[in-house]
Structure formats: C-alpha cells, structure tokens
N, C-alpha and C. Protein backbone atom coordinates (compact mmCIF):
# COMPACT_ATOMS: atom_id res chain seq x y z
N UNK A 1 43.91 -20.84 22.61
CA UNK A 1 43.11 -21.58 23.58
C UNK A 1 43.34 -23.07 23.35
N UNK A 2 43.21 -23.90 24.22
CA UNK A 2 43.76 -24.71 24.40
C UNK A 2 42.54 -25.66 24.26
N UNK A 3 42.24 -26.90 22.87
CA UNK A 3 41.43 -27.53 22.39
C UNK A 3 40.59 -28.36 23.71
N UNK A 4 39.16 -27.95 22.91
CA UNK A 4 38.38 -28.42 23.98
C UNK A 4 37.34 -29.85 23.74
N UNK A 5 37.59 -30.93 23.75
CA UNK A 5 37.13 -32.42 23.25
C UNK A 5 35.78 -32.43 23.40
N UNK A 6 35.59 -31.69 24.67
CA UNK A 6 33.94 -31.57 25.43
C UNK A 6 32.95 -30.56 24.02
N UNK A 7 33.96 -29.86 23.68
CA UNK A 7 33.34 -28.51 22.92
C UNK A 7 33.00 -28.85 21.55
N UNK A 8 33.75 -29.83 20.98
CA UNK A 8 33.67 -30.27 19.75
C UNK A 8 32.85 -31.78 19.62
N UNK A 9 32.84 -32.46 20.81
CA UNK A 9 31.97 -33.15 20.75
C UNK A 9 30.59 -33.05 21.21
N UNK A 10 30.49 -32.16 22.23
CA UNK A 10 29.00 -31.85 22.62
C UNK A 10 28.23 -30.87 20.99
N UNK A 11 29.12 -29.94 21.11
CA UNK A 11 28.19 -29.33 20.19
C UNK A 11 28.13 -29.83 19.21
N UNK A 12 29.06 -30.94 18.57
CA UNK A 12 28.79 -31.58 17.12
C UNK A 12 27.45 -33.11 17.47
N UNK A 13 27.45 -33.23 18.71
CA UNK A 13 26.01 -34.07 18.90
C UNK A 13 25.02 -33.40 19.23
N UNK A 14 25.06 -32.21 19.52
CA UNK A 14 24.01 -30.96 19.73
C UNK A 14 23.24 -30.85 18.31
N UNK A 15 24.34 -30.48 17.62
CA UNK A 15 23.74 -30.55 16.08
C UNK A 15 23.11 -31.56 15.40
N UNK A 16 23.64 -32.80 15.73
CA UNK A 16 23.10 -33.91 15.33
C UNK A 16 22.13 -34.15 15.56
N UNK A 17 21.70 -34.20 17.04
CA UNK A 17 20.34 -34.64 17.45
C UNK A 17 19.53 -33.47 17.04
N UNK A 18 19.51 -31.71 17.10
CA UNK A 18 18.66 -31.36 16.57
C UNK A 18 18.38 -31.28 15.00
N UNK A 19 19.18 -31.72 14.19
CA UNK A 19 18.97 -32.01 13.07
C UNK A 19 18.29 -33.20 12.69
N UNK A 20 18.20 -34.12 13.48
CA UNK A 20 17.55 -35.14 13.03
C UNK A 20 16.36 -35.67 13.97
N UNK A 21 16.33 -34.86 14.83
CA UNK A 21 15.15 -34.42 15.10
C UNK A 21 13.94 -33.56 14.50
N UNK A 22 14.64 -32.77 13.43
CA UNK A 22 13.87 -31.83 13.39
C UNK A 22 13.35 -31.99 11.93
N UNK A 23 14.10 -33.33 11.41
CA UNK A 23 13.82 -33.81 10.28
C UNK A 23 13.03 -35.30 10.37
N UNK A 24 13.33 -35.78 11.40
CA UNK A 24 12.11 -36.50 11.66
C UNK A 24 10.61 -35.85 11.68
N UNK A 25 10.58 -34.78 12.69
CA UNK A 25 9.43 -33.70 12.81
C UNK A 25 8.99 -33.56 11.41
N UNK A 26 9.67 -33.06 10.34
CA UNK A 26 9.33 -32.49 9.09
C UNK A 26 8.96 -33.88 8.13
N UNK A 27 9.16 -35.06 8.38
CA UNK A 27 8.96 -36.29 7.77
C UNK A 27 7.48 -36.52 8.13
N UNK A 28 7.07 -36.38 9.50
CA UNK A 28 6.06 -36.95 10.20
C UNK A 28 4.97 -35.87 9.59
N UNK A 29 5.02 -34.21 10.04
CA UNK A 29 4.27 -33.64 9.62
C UNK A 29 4.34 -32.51 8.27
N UNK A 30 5.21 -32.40 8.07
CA UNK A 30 5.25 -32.27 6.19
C UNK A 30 5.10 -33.13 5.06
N UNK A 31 5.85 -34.05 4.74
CA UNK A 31 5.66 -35.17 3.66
C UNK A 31 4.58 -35.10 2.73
N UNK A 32 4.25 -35.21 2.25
CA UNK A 32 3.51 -34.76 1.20
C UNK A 32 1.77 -33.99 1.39
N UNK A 33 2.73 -32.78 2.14
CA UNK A 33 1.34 -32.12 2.48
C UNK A 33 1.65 -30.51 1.93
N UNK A 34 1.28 -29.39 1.25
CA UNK A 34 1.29 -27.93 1.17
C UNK A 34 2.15 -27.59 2.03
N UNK A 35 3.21 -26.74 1.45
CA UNK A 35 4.47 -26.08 2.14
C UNK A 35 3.94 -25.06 3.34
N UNK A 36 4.24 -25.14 4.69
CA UNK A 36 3.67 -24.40 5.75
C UNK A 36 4.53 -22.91 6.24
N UNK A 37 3.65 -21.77 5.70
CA UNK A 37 4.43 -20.88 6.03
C UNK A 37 4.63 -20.33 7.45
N UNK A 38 5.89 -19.50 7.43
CA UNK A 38 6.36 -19.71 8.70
C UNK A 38 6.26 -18.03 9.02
N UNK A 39 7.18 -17.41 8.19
CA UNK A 39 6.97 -15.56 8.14
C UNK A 39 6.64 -15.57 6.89
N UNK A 40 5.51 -15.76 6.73
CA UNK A 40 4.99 -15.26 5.46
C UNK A 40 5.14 -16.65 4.34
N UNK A 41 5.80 -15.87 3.14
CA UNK A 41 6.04 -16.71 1.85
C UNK A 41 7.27 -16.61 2.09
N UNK A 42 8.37 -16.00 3.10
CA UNK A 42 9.65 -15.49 3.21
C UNK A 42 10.14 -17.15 3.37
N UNK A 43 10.13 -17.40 4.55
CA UNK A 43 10.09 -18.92 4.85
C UNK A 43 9.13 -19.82 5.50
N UNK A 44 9.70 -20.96 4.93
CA UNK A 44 8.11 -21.85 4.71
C UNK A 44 9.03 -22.84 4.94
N UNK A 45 8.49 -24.23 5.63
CA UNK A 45 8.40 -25.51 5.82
C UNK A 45 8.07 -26.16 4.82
N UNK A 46 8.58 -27.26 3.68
CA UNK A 46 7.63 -27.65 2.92
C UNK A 46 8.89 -29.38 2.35
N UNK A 47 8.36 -30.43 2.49
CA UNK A 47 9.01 -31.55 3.17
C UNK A 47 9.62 -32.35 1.51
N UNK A 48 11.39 -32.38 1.90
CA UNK A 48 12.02 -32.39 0.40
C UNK A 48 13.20 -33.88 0.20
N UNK A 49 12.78 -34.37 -0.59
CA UNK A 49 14.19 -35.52 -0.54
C UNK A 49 15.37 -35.20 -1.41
N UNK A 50 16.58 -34.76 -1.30
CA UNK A 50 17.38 -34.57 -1.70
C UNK A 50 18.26 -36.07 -2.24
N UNK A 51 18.50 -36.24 -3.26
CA UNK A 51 19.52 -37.34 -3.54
C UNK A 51 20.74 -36.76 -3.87
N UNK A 52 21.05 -35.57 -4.32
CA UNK A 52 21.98 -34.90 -4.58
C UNK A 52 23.10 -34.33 -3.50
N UNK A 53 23.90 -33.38 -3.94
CA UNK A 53 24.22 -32.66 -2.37
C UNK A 53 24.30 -31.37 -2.05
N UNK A 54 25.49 -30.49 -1.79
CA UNK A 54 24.31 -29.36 -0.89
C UNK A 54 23.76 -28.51 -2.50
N UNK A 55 22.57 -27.87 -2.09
CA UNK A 55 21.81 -27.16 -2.68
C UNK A 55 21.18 -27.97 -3.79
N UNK A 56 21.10 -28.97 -3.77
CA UNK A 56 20.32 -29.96 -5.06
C UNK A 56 21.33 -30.77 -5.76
N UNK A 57 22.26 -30.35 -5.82
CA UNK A 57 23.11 -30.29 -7.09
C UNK A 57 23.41 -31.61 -7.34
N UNK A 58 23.08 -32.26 -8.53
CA UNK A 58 23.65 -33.39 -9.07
C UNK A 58 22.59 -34.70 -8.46
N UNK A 59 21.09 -34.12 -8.39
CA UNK A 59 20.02 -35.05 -7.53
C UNK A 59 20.17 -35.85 -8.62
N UNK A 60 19.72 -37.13 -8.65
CA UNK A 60 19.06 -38.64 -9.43
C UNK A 60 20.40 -39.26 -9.53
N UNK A 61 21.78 -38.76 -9.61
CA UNK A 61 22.81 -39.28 -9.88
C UNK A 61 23.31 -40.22 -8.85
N UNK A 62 24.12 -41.26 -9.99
CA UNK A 62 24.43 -42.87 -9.06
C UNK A 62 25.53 -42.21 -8.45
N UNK A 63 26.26 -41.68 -7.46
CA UNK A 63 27.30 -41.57 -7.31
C UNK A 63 26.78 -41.33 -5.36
N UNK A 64 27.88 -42.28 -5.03
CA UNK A 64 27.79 -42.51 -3.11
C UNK A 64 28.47 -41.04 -2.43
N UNK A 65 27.00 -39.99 -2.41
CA UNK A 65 27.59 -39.12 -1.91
C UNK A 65 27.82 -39.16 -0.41
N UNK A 66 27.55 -40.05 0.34
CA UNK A 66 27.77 -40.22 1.62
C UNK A 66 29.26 -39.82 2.04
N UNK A 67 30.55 -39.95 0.55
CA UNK A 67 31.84 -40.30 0.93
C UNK A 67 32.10 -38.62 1.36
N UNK A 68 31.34 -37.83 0.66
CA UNK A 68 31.45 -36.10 1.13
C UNK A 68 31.55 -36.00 3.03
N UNK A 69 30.72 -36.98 3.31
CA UNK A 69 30.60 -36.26 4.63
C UNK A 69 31.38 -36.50 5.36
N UNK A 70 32.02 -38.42 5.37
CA UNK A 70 32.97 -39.21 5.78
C UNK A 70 34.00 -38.25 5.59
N UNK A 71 34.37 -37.76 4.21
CA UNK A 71 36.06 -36.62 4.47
C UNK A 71 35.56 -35.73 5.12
N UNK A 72 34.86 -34.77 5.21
CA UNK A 72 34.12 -34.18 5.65
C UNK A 72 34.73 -34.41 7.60
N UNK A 73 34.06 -35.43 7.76
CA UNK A 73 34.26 -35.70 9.31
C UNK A 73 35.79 -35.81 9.62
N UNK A 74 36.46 -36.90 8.49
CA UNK A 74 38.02 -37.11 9.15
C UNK A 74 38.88 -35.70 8.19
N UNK A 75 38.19 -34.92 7.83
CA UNK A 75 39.32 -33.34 7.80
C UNK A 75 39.32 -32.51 8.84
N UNK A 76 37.92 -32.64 9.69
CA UNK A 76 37.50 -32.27 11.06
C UNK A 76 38.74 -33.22 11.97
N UNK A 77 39.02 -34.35 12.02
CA UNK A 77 39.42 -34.68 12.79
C UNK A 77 40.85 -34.49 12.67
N UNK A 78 41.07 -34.41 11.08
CA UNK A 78 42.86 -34.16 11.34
C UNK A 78 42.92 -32.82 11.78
N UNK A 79 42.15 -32.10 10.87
CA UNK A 79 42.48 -30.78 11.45
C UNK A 79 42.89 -30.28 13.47
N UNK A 80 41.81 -31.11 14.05
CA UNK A 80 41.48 -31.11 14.93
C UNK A 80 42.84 -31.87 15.95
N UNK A 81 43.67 -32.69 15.07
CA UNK A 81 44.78 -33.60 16.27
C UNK A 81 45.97 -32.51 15.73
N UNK A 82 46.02 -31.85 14.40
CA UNK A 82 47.41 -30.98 14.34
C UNK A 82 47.14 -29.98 14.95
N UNK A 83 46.48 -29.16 15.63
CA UNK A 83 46.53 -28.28 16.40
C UNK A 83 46.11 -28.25 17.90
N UNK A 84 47.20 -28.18 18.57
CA UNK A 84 46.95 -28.30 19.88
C UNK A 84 45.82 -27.04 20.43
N UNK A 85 46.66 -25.87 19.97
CA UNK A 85 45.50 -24.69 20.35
C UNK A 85 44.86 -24.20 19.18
N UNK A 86 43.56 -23.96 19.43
CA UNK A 86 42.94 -23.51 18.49
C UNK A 86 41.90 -22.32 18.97
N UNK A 87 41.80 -21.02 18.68
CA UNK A 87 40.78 -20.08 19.06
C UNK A 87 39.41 -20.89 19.31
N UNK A 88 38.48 -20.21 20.09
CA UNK A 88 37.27 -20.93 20.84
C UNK A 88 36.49 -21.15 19.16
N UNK A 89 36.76 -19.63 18.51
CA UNK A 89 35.58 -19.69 17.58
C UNK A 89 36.27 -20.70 16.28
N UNK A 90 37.19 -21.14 15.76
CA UNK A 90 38.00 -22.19 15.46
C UNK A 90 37.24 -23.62 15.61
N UNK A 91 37.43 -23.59 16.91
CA UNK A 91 36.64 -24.98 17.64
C UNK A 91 35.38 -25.58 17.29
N UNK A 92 34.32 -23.96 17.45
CA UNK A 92 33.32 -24.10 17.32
C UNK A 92 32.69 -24.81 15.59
N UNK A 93 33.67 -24.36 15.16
CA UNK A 93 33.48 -24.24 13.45
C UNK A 93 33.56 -25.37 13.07
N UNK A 94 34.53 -26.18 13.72
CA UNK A 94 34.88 -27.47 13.76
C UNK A 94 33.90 -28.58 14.18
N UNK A 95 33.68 -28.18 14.75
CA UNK A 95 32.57 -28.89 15.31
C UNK A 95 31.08 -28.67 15.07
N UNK A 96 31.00 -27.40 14.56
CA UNK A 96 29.60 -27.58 13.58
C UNK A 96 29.57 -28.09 12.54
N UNK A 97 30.69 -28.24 11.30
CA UNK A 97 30.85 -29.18 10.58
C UNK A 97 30.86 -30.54 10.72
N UNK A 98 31.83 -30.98 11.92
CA UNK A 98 31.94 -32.52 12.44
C UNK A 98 30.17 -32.67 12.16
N UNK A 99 29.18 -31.68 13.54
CA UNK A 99 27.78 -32.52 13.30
C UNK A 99 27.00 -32.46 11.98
N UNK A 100 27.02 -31.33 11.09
CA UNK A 100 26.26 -31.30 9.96
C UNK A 100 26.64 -31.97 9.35
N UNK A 101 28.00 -32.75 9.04
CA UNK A 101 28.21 -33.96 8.39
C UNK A 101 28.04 -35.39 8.94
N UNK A 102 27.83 -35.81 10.03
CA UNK A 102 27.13 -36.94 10.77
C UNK A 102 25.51 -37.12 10.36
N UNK A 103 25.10 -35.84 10.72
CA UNK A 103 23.54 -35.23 10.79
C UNK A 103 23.30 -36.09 9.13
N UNK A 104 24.22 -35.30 7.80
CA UNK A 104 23.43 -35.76 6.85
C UNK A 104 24.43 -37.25 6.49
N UNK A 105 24.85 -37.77 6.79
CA UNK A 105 25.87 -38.51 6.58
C UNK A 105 24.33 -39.75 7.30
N UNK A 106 23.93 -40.12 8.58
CA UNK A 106 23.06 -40.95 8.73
C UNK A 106 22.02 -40.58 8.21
N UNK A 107 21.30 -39.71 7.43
CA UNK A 107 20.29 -39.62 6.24
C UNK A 107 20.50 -40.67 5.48
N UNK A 108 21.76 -40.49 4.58
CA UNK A 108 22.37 -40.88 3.59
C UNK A 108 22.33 -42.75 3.64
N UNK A 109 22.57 -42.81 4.67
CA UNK A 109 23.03 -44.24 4.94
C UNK A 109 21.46 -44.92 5.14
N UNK A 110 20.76 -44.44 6.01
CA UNK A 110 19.22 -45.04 6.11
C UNK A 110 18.47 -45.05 4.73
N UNK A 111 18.70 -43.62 4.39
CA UNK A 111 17.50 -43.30 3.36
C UNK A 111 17.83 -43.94 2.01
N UNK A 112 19.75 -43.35 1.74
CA UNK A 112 19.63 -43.15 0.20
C UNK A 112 19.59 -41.64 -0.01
N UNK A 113 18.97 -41.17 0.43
CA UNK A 113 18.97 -39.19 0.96
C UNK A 113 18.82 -38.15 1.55
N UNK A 114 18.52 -37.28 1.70
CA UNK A 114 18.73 -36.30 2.52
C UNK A 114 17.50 -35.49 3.02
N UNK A 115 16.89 -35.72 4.15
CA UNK A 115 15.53 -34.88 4.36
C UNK A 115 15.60 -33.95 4.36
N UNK A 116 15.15 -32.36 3.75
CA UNK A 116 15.49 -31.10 3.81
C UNK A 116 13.92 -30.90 4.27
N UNK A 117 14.00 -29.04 4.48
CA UNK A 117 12.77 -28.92 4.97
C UNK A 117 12.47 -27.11 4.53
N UNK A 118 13.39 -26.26 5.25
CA UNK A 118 12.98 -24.85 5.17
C UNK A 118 13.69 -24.67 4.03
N UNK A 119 12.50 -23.86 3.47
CA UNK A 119 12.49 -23.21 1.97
C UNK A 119 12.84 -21.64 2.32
N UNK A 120 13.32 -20.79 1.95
CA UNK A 120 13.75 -19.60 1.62
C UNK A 120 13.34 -18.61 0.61
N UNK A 121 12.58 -17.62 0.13
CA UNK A 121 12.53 -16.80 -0.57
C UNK A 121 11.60 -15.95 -1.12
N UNK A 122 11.14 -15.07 -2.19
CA UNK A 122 10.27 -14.68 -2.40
C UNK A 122 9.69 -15.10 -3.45
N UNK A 123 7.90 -15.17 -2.99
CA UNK A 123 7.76 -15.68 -4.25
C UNK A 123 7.61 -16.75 -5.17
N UNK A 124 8.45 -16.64 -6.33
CA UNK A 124 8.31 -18.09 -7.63
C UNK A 124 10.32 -17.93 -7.18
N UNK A 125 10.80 -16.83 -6.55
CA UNK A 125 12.60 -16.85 -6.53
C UNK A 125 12.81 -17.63 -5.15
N UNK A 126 13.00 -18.85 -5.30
CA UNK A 126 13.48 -19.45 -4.15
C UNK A 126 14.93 -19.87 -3.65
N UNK A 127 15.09 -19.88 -2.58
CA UNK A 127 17.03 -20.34 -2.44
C UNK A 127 16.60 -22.00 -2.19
N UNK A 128 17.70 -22.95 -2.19
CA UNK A 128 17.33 -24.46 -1.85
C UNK A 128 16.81 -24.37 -1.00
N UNK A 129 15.74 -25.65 -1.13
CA UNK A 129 15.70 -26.51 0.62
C UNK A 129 17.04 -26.63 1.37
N UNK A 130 17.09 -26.54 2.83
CA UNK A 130 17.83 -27.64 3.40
C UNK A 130 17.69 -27.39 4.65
N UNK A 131 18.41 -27.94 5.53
CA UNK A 131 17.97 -28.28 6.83
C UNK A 131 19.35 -27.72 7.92
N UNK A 132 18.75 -28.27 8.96
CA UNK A 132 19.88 -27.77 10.09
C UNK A 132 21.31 -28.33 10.03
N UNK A 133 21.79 -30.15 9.36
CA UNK A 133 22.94 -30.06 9.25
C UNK A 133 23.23 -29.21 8.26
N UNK A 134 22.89 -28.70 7.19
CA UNK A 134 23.41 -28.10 6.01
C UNK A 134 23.73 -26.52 6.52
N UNK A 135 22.60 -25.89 7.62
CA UNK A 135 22.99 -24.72 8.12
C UNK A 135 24.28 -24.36 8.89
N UNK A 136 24.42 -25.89 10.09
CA UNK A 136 25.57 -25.80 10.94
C UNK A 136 26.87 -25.79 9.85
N UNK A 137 26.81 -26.37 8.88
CA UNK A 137 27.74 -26.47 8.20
C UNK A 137 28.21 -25.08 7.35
N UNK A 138 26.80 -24.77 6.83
CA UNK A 138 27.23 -22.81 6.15
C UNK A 138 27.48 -22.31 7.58
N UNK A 139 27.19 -22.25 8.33
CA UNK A 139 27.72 -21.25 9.37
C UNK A 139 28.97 -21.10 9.83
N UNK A 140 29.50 -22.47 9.66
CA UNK A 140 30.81 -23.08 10.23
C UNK A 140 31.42 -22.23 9.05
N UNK A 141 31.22 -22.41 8.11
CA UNK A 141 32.02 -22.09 6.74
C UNK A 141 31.88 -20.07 7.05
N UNK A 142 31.24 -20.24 7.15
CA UNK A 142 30.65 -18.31 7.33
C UNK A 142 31.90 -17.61 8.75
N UNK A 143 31.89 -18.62 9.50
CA UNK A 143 32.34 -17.86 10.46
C UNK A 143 34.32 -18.14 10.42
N UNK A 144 34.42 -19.13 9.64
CA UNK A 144 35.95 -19.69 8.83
C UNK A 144 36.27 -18.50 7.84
N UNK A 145 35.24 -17.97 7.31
CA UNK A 145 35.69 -17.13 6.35
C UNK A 145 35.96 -15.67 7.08
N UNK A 146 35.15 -15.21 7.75
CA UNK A 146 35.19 -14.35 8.80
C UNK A 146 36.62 -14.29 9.10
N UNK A 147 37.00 -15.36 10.11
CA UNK A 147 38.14 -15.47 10.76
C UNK A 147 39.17 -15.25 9.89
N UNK A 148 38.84 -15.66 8.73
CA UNK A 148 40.13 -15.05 7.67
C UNK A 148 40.56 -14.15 7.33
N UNK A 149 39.28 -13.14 6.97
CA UNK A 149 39.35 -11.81 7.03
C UNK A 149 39.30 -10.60 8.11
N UNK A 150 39.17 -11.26 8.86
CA UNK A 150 39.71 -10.39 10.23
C UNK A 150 39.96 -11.05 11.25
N UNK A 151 41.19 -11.50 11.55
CA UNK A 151 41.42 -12.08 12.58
C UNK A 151 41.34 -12.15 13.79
N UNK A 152 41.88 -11.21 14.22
CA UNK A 152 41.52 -10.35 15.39
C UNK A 152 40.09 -10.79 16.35
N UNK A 153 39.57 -11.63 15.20
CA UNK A 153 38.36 -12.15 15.54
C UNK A 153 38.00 -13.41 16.86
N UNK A 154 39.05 -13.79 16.02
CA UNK A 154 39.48 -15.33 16.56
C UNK A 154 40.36 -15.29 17.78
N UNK A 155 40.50 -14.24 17.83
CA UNK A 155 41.29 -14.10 19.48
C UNK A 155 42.66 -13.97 19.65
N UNK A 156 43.40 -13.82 20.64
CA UNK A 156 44.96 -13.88 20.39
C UNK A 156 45.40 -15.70 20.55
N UNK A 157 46.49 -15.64 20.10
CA UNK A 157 47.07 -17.00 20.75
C UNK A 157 46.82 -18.23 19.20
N UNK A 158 45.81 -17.93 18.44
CA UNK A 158 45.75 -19.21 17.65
C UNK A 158 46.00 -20.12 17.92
N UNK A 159 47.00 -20.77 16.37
CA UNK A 159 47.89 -21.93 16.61
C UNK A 159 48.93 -21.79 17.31
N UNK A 160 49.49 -20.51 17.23
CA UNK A 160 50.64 -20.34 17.81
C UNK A 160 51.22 -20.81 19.35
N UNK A 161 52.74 -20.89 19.41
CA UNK A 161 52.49 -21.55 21.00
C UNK A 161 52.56 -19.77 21.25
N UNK A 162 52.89 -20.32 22.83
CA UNK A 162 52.76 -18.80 23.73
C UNK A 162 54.14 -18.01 24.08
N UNK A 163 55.19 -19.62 23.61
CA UNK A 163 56.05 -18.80 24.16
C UNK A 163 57.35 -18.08 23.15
C-alpha cells in the first residue's frame, strides 16, 4: 500500500491531543487526591510524575530523557521516507509511535516529566503508571511484533514493489 501522509499524521496528532488531554484532565482532577477506581482495584486513576522513562525506570536521574523521544520521532521519519509502500497496519504503527513520542516528548520539555495516570493491577501487585502516549506506543510495538510473526497479517505487497 502505498504510504499515506494523511494517516501518519492525523493519527499521530490524534494521539497527541488525546494524550495530553487526558493528562491535563488527570493533573486538574487527580493530583494529589486518593487513586480513583475505575473497574474495581483492577484499574484505577491515581495522578503520577514520572522523571524517569517508560515504566519508572531510572526516575530522579540527571540524564535529558527527552533525547528518547526526539530519535524516537526521526526513526519514525526515516523509516517512513525509505519506504515508499508500506502495509496499512505498518503505517499505523508508525504513527502511533510518531504521537506517543511527541505526546511525552512536550511533557518533558514543559514539565521536566511525564504525567502518568492509569494504574493496573491487583491489589499491593501493580504494573506501572502510564498514560496514553506510552500505550500508543506499546501498541505500536505489539502490533510490529505481530507483523513479524505472522505476516500475512500485514497484507500482501509490503515493501516490495509490484512488479
């Protein structure tokens, strides 16, 4: 399929704005108030500053993780000019990364860090905070891995030309 500019840029500002929308939301009415459950204790709302990057890792440390998202964005973009065709679901992947790295990439730059919000798990066993860019981004990665292992997935035609 034949790369779609509309597809990778709408949905990577799709992501953006609801990510930082939805972390504004969680700033305004979470912030230092009791984690709000959502299904239960399963998942819960409960309002988190990350200085680290994904899943906590390496929080209080001096190091400018902003530069993650910046490669982040221009591996999206090379990737994105060496292939003329790329399967739809390809595209998509691409472009959920492009926004989950914008999404936390202007955190980074305003804050210093990263607003997270939905908590995960049972219990005292919890998975990280994090938020919608960090999701678009596992998904992107989820559905990359997919495509690897079964191709067939991704449609006919790839990179390949046609003729």
């Amino acid at each position: 399929m034949k790369r779609s500019p509309s597809l990778l840029f709408g949905v990577a500002f799709a992501s953006v704005l609801l990510d930082q929308w939805t972390k504004h939301w969680a700033t305004d009415h979470l912030a230092f108030r009791d984690p709000v459950n959502v299904v239960g204790e399963l998942v819960r709302f409960t309002y988190t500053r990350n200085s680290g990057i994904a899943f906590g890792m390496f929080a209080g440390k001096s190091f400018p993780f902003y530069i993650f998202s910046v490669v982040a964005a221009l591996a999206v973009f090379w990737l994105w000019s060496r292939h003329p065709r790329l399967p739809a679901a390809r595209q998509w992947s691409l472009a959920l990364i492009l926004g989950g790295a914008i999404g936390n990439l202007i955190d980074r730059i305003r804050y210093g860090y990263v607003v997270d919000f939905v908590d995960v798990g049972i219990g005292d066993v919890r998975f990280y905070t994090f938020n919608v860019a960090d999701s678009a981004i596992s998904v992107a990665i989820l559905l990359l891995i997919l495509l690897a292992l079964f191709p067939a997935l991704g449609g006919s035609g790839g990179d390949r030309s046609d003729g």
